[in-house]
C-alpha atoms as a PDB file:
ATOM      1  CA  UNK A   1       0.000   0.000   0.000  1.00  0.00           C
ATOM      2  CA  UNK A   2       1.258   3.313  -0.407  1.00  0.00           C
ATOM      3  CA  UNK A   3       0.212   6.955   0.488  1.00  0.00           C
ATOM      4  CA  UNK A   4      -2.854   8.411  -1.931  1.00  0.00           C
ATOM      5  CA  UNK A   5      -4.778  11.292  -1.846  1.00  0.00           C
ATOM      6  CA  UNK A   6      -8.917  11.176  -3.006  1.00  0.00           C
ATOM      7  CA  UNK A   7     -10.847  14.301  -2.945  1.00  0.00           C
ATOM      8  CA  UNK A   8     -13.760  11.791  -1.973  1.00  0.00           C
ATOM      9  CA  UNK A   9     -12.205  10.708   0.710  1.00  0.00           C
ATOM     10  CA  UNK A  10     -10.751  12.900   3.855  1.00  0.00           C
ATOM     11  CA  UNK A  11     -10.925  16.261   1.886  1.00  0.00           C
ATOM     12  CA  UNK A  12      -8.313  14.917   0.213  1.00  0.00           C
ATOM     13  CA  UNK A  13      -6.054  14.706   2.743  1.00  0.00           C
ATOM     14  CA  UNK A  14      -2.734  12.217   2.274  1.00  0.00           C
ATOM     15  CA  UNK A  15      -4.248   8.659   3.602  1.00  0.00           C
ATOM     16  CA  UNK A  16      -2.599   4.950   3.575  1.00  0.00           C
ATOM     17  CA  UNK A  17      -4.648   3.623   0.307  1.00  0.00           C
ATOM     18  CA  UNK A  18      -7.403   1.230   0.904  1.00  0.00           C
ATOM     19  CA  UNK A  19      -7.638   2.381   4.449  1.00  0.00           C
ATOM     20  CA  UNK A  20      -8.900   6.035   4.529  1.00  0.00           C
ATOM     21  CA  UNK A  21      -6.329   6.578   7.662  1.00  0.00           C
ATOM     22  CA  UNK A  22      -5.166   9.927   7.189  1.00  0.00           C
ATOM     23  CA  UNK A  23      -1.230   9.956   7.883  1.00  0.00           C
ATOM     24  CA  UNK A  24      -2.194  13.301   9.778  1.00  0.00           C
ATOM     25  CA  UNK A  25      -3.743  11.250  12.629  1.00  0.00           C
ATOM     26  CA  UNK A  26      -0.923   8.553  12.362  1.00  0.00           C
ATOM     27  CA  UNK A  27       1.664  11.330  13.139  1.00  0.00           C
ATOM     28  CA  UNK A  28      -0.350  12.612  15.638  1.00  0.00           C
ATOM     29  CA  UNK A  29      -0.199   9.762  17.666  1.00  0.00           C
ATOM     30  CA  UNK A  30       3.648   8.579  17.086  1.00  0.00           C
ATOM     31  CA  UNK A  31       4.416  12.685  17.884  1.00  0.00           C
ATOM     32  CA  UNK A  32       2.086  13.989  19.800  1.00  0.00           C
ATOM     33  CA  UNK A  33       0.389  11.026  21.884  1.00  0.00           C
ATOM     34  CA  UNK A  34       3.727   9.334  22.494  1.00  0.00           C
ATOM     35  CA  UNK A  35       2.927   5.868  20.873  1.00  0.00           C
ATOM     36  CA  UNK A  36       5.338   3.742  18.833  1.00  0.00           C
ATOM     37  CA  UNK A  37       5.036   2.210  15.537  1.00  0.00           C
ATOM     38  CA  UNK A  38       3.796  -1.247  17.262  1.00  0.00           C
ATOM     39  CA  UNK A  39       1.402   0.520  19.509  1.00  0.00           C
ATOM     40  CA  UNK A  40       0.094   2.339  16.302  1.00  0.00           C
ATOM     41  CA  UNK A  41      -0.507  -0.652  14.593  1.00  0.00           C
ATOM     42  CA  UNK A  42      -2.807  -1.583  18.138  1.00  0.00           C
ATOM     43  CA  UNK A  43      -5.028   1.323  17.394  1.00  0.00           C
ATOM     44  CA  UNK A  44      -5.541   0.859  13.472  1.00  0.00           C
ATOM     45  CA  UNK A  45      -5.665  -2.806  12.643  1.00  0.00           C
ATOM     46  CA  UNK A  46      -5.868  -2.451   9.393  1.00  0.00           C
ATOM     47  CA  UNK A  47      -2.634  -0.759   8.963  1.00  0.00           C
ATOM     48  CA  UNK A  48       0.692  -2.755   8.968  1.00  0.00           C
ATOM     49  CA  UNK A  49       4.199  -1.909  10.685  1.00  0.00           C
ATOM     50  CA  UNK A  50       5.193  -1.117   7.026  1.00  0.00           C
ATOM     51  CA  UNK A  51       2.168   0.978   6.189  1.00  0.00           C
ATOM     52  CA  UNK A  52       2.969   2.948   9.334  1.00  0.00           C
ATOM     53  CA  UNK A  53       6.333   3.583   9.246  1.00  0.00           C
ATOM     54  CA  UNK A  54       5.588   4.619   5.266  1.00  0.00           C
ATOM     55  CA  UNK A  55       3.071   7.549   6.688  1.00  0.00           C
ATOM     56  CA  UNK A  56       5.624   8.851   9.066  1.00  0.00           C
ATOM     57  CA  UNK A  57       8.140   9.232   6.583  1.00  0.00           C
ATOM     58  CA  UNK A  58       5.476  10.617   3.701  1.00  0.00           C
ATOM     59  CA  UNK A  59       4.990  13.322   6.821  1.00  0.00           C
ATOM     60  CA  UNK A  60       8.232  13.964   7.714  1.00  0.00           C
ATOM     61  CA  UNK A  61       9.255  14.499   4.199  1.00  0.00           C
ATOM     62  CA  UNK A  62       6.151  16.986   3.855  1.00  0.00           C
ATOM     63  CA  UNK A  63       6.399  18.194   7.363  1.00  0.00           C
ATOM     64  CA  UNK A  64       6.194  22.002   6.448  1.00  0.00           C
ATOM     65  CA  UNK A  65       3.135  21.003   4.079  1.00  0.00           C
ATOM     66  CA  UNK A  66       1.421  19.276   7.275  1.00  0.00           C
ATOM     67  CA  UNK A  67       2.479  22.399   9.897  1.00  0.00           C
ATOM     68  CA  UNK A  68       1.279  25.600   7.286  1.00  0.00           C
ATOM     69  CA  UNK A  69      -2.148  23.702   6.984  1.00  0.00           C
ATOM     70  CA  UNK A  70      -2.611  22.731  10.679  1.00  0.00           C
ATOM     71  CA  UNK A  71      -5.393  25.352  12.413  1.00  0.00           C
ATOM     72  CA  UNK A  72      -3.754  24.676  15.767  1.00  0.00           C
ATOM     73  CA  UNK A  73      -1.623  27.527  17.435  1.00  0.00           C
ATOM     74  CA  UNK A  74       2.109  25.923  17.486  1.00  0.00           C
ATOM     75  CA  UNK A  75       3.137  25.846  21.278  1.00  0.00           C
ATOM     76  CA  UNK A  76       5.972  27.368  22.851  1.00  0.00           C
END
């Protein structure tokens, strides 16, 4: 599987194909909720260590892409 994005699907927002997980919410938990590759594969079955560890590098090579369209204040 690889990273796609559908303007059907999560306002087009990058996902992991065939899954509609946005890498977003993947890199949200590995960064922000503390959780490791394993653990995310725990939360979203469908997702394998492979698919995961191919979303956090699709977001860390578009990391300024992800940050300039986040809403959320950046913290101090």
């Amino acid at each position: 599987m690889g990273i796609v994005r559908n303007s059907e699907h999560s306002n087009g927002a990058p996902t992991i194909e065939g899954t509609g997980i946005r890498v977003k919410d993947i890199a949200s938990a590995y960064e922000h909720s503390g959780y490791d590759p394993d653990e995310i594969t725990q939360l979203y079955p469908d997702l394998t260590l492979g698919d995961v560890h191919r979303a956090l590098a699709y977001y860390y090579d578009h990391i300024d892409d992800f940050r300039s369209a986040s809403s959320e204040p950046a913290s101090a």
